[in-house]
C-alpha atoms as a PDB file:
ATOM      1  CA  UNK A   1      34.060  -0.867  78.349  1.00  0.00           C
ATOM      2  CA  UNK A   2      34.956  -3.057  80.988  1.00  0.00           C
ATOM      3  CA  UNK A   3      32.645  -5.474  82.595  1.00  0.00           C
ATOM      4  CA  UNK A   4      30.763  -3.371  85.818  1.00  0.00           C
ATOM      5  CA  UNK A   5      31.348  -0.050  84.442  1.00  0.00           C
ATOM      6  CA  UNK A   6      28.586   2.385  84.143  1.00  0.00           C
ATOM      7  CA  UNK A   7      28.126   2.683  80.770  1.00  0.00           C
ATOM      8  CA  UNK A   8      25.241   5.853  81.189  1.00  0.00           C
ATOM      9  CA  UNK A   9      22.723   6.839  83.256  1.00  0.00           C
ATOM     10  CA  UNK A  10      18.995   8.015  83.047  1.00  0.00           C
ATOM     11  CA  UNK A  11      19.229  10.997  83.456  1.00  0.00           C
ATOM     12  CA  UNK A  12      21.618  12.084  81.622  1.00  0.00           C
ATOM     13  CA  UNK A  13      24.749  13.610  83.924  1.00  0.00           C
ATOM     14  CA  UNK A  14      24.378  17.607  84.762  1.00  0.00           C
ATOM     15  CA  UNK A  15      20.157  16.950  84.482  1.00  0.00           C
ATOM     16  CA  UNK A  16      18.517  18.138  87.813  1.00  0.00           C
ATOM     17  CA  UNK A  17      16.070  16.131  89.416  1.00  0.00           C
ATOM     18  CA  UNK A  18      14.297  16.552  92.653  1.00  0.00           C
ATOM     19  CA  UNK A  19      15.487  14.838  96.160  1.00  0.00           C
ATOM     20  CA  UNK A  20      15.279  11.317  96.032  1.00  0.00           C
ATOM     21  CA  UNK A  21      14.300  10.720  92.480  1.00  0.00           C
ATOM     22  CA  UNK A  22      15.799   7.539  91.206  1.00  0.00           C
ATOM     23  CA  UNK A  23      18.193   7.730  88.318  1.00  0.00           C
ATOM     24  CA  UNK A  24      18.807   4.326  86.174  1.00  0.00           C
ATOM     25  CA  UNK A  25      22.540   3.185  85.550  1.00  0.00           C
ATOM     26  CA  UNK A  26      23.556   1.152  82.421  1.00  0.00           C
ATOM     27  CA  UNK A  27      26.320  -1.264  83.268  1.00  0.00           C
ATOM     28  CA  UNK A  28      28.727  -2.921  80.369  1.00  0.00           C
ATOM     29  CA  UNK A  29      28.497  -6.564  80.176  1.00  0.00           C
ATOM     30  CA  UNK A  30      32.266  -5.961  78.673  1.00  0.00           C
ATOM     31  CA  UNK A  31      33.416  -5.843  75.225  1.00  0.00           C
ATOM     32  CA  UNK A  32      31.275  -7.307  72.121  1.00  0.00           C
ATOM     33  CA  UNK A  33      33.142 -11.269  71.364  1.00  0.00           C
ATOM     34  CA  UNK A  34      33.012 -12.536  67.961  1.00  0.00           C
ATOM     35  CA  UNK A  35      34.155 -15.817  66.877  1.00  0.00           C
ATOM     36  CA  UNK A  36      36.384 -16.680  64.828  1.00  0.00           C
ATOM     37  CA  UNK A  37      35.086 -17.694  61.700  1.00  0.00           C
ATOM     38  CA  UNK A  38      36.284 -20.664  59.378  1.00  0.00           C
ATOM     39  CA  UNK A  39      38.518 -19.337  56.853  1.00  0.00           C
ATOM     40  CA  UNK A  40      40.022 -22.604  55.497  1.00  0.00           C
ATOM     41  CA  UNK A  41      40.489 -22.738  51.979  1.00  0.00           C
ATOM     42  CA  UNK A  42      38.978 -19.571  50.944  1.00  0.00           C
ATOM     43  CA  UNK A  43      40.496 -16.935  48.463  1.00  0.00           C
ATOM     44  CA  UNK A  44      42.380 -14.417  50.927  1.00  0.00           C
ATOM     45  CA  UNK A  45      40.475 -11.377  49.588  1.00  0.00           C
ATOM     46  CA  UNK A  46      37.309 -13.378  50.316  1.00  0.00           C
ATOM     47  CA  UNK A  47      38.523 -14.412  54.056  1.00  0.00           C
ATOM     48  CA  UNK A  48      39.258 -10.153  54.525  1.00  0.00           C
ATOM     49  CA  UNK A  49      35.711 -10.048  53.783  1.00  0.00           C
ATOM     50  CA  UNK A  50      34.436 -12.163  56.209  1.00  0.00           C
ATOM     51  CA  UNK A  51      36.312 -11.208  58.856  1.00  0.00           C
ATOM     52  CA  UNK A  52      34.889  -7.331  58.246  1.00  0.00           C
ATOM     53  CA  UNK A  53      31.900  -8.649  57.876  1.00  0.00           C
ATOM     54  CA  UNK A  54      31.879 -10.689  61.259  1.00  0.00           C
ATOM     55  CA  UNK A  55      33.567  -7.228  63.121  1.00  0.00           C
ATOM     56  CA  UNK A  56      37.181  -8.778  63.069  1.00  0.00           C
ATOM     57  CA  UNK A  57      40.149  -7.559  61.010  1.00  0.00           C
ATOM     58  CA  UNK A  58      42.493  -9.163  58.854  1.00  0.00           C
ATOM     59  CA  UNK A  59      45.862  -9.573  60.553  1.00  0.00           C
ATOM     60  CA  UNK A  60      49.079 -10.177  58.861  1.00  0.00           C
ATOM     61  CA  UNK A  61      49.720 -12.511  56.081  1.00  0.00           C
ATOM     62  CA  UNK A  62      52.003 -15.431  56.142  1.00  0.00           C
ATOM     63  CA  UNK A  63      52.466 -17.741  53.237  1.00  0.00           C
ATOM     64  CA  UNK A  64      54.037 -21.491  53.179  1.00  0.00           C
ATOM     65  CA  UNK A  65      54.102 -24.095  50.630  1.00  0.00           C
ATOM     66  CA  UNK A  66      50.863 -26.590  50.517  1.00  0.00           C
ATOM     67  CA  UNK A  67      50.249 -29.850  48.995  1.00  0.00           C
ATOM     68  CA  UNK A  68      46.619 -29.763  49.931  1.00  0.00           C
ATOM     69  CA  UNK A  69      45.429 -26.029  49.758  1.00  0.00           C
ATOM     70  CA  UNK A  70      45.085 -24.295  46.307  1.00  0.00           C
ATOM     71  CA  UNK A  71      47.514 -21.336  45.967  1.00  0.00           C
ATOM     72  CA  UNK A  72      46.508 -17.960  47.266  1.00  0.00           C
ATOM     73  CA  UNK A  73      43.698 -19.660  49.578  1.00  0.00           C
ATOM     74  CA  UNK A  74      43.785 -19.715  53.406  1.00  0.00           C
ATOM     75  CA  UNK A  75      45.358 -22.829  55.248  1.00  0.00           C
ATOM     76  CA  UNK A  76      45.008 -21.513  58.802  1.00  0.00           C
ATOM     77  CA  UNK A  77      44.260 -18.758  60.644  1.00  0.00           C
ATOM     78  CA  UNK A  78      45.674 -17.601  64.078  1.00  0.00           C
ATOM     79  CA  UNK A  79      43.561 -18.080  66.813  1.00  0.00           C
ATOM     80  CA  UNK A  80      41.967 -20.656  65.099  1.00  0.00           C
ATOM     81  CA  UNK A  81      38.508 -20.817  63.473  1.00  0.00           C
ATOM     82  CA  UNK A  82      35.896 -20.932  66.892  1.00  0.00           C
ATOM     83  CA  UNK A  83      37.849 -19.042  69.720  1.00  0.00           C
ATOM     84  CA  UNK A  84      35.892 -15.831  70.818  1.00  0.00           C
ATOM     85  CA  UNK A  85      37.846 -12.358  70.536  1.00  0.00           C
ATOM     86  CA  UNK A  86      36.986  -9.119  71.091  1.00  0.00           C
ATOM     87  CA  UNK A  87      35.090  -7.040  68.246  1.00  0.00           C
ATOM     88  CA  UNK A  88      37.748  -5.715  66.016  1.00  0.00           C
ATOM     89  CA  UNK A  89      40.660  -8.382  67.174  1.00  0.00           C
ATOM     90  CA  UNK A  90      43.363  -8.565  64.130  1.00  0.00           C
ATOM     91  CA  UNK A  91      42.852 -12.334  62.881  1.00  0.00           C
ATOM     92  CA  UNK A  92      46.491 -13.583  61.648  1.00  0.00           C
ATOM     93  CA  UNK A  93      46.074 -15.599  58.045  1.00  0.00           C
ATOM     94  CA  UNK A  94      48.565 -18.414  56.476  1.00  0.00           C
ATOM     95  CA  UNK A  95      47.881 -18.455  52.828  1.00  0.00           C
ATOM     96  CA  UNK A  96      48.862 -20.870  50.866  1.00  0.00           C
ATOM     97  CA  UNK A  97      52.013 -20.392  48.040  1.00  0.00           C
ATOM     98  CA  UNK A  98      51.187 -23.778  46.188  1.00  0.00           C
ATOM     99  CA  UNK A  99      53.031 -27.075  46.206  1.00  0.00           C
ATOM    100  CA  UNK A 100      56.639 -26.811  46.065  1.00  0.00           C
ATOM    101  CA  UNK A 101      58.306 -27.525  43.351  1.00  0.00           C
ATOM    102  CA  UNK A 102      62.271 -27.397  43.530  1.00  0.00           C
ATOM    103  CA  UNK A 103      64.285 -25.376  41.372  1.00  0.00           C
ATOM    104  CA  UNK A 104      67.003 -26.568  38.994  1.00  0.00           C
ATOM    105  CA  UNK A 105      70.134 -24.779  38.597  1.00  0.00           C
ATOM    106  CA  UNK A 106      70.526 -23.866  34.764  1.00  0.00           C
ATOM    107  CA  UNK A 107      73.522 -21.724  34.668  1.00  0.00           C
ATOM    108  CA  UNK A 108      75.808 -22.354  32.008  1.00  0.00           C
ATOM    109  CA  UNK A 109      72.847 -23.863  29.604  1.00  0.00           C
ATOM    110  CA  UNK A 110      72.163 -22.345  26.585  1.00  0.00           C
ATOM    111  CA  UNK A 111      68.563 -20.445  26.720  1.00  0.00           C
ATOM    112  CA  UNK A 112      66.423 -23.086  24.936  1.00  0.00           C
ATOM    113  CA  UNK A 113      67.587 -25.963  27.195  1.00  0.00           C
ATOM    114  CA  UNK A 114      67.441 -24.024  30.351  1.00  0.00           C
ATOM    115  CA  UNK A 115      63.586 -22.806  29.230  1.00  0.00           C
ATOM    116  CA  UNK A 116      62.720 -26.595  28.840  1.00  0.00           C
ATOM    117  CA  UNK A 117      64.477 -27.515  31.880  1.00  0.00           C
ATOM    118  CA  UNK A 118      63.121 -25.037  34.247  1.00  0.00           C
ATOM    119  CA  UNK A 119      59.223 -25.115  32.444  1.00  0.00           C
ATOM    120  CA  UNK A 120      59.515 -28.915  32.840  1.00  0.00           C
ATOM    121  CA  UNK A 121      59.674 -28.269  36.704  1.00  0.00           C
ATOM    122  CA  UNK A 122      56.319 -26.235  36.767  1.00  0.00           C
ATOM    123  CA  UNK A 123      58.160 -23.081  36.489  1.00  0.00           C
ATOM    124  CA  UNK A 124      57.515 -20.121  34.148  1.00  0.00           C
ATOM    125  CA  UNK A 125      60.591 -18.316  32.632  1.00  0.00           C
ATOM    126  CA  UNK A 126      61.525 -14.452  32.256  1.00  0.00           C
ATOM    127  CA  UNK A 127      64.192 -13.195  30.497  1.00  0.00           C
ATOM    128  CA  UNK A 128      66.147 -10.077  31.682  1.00  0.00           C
ATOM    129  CA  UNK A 129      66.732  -7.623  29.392  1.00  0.00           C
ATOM    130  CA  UNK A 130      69.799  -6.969  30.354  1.00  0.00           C
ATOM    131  CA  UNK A 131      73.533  -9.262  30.111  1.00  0.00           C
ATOM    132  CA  UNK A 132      76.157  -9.380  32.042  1.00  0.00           C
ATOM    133  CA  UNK A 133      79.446 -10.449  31.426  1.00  0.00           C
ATOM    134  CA  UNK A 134      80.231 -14.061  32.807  1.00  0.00           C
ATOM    135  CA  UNK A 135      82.283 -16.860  32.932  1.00  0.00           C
ATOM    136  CA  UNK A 136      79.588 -18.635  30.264  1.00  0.00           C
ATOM    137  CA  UNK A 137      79.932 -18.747  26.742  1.00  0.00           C
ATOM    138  CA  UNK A 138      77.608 -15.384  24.923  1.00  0.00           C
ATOM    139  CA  UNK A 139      73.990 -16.548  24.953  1.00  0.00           C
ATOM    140  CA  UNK A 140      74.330 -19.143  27.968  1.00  0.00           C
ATOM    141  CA  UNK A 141      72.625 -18.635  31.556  1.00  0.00           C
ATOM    142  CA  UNK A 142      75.045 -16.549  33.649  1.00  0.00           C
ATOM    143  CA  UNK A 143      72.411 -15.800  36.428  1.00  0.00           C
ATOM    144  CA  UNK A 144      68.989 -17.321  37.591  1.00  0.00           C
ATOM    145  CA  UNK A 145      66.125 -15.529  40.376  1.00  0.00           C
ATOM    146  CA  UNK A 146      65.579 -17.514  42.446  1.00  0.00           C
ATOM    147  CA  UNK A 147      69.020 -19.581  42.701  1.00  0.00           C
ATOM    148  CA  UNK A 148      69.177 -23.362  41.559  1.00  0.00           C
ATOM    149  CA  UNK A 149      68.641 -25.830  43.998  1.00  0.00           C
ATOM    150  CA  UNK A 150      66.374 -24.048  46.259  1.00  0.00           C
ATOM    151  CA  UNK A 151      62.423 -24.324  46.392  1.00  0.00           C
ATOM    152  CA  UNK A 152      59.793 -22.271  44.339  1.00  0.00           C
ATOM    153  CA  UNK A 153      55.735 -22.708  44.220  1.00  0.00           C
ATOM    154  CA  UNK A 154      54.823 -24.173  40.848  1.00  0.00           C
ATOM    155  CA  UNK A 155      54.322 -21.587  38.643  1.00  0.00           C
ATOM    156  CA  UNK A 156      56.775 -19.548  40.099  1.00  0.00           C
ATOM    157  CA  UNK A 157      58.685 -17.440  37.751  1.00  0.00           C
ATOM    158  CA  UNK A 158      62.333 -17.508  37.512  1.00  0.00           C
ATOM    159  CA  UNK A 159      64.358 -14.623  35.895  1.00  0.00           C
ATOM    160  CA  UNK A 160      67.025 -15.917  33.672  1.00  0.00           C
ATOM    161  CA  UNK A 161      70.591 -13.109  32.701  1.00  0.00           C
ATOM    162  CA  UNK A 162      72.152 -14.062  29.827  1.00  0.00           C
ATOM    163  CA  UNK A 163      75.952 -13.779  29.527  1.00  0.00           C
ATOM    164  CA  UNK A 164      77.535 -11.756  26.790  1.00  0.00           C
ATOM    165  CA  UNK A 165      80.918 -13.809  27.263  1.00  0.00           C
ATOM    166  CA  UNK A 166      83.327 -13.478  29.406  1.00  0.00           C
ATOM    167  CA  UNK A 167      85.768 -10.683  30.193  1.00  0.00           C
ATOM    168  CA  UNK A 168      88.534 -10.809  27.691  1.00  0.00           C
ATOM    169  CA  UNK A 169      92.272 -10.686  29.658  1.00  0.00           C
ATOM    170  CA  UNK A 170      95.207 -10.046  28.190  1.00  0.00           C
ATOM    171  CA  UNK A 171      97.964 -13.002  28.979  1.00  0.00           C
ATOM    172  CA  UNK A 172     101.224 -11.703  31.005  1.00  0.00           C
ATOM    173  CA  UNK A 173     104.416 -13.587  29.849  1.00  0.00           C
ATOM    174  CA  UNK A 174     105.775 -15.962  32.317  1.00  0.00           C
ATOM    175  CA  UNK A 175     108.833 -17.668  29.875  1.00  0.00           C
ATOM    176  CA  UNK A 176     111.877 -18.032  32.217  1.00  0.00           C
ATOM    177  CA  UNK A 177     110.298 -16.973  35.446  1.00  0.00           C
ATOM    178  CA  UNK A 178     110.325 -19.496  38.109  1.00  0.00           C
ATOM    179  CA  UNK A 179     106.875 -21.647  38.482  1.00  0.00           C
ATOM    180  CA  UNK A 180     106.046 -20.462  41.829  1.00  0.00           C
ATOM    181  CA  UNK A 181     106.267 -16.669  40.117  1.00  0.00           C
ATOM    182  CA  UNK A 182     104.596 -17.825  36.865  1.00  0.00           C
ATOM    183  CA  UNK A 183     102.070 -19.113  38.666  1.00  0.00           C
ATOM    184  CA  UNK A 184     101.340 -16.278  41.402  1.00  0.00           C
ATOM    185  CA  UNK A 185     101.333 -13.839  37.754  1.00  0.00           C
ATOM    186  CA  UNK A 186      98.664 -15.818  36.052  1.00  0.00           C
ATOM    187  CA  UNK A 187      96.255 -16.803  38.533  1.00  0.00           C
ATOM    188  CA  UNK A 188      96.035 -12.624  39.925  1.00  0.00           C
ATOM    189  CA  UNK A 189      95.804 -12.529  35.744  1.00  0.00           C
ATOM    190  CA  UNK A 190      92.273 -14.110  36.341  1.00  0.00           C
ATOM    191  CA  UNK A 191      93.608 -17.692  35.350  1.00  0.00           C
ATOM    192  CA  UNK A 192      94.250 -21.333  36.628  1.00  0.00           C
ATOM    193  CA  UNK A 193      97.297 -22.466  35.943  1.00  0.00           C
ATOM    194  CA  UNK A 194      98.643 -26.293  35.013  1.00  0.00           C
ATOM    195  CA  UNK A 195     101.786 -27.696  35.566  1.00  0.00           C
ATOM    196  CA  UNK A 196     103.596 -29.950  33.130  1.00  0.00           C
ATOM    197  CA  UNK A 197     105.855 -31.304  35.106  1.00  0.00           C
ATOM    198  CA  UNK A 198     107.367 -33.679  33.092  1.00  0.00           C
ATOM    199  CA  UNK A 199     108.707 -31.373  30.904  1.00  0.00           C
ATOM    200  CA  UNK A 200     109.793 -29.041  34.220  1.00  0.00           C
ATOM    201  CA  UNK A 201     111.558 -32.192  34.596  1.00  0.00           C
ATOM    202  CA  UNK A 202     111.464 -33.724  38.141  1.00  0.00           C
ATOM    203  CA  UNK A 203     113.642 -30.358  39.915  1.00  0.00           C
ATOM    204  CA  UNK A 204     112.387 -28.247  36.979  1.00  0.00           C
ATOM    205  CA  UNK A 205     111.583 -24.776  38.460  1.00  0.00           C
ATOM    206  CA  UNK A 206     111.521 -22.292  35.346  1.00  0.00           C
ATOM    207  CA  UNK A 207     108.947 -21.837  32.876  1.00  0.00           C
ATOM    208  CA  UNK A 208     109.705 -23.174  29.390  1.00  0.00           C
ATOM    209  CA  UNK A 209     107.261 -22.120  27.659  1.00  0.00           C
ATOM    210  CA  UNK A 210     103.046 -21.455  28.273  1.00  0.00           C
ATOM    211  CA  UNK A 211     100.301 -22.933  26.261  1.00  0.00           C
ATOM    212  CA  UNK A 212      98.469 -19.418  25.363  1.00  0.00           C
ATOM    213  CA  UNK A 213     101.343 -16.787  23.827  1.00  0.00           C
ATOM    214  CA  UNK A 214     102.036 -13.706  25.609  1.00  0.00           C
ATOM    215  CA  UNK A 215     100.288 -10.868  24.692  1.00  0.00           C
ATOM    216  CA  UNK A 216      96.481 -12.679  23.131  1.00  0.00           C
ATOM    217  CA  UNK A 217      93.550 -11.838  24.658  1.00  0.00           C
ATOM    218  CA  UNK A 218      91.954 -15.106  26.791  1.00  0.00           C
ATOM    219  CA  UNK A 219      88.384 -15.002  28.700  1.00  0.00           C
ATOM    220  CA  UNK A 220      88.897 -14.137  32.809  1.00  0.00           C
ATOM    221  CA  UNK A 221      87.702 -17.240  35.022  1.00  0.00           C
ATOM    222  CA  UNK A 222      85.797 -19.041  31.621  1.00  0.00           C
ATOM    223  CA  UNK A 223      84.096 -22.384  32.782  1.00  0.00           C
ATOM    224  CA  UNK A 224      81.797 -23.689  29.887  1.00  0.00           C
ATOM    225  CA  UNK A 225      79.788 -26.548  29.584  1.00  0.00           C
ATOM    226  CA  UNK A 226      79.996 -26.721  26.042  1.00  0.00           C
ATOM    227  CA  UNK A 227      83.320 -28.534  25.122  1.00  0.00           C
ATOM    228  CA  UNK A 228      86.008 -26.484  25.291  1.00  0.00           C
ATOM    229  CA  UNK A 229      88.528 -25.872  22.322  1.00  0.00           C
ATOM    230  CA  UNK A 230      92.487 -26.684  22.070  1.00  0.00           C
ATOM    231  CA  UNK A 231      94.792 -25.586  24.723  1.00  0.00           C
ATOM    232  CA  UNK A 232      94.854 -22.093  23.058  1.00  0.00           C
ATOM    233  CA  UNK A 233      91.400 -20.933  23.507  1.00  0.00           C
ATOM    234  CA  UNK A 234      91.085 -22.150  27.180  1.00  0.00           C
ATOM    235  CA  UNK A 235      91.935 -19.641  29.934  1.00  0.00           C
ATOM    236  CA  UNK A 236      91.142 -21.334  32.865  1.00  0.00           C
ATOM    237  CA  UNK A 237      93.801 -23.577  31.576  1.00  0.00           C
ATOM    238  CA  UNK A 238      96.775 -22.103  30.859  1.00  0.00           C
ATOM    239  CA  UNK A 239     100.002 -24.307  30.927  1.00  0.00           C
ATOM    240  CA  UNK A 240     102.934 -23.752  31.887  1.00  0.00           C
ATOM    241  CA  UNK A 241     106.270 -26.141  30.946  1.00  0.00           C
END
């Protein structure tokens, strides 16, 4: 209760006494303060403990990267270790997530390389059991959780998707259309599109001929890092002369 308030009284209210019989009154000193213990560097189920134990509660749980403070221990807590609350005050903990380690982007590598790659950095590897079709090469990384490039705690594990190849297109004939046409055709086709103009000739405007026939299936969007094959095989670059 708040400081001055009559907390009881002896007698108890509704008791009858006779005229001018004393009757004692309790007053509250105000609520029970605890301090705030020091939490740093303790396990966070072991910090929940204390603070029970002390009459506080464990507030919510932050967590940022630490050089200095083993992963899954306390670094702070919020009000800091010493300051008096009231009994049963929520005590706010940052926990620690580890050092940070930073993550390397491994899509397009095959699985083995992208394992040693991404172990190499402290990290620990899962592999989805499901593919998805990609512009990679069957086998190679198409996805990674988290992304490349961004931070992770070491020992962090990162989920790697495997591609099952990419989406097979089939390639519109552009012979005798004008380049700007040609080119409009193949690229909504799912392809990029080279110019030869030195066999366009300098005010060449109509397509000779196209590096991958009419008709065969090429991969949508492909971008390997393995090296590519002959002008036939590669869809992101289709010619046309």
């Amino acid at each position: 209760m708040k400081r001055g308030t009559v907390i009881s009284t002896d007698p108890e209210s509704g008791a009858r006494i006779r005229d001018n019989d004393s009757v004692a009154l309790t007053i509250s000193d105000g609520p029970e303060t605890v301090k705030v213990p020091d939490l740093t560097g303790l396990r966070l189920d072991k910090a929940q403990s204390l603070l029970k134990r002390d009459g506080l509660a464990a507030g919510m749980v932050t967590r940022e990267f630490s050089d200095d403070v083993p992963k899954g221990s306390v670094i702070s807590t919020s009000p800091d270790a010493g300051t008096e609350r009231h009994a049963g005050s929520a005590i706010a903990l940052t926990v620690s997530k580890g050092g940070a380690v930073d993550v390397p982007d491994v899509t397009g590598e095959d699985l083995e390389d992208a394992k040693a790659d991404l172990q190499e950095a402290g990290l620990t590897v899962k592999v989805a059991a499901t593919q998805v079709t990609s512009e990679y090469d069957a086998g190679q990384v198409a996805q990674q959780t988290p992304a490349g490039d961004g931070q992770a705690a070491e020992g962090d594990t990162v989920t790697l998707t495997l591609s099952k190849g990419p989406e097979m297109v089939e390639v519109p004939s552009v012979v005798g259309a004008s380049v700007d046409a040609a080119t409009k055709l193949l690229e909504q086709s799912g392809f990029e599109v080279k110019e030869d103009r030195g066999l366009l000739g300098l005010f060449g405007d109509t397509v000779k001929k196209q590096s991958v026939d009419a008709g065969e299936q090429a991969p949508r969007g492909r971008r390997s890092r393995s090296p590519s094959g002959d002008g036939a095989a590669r869809a992101r670059d289709t010619l046309v002369e």
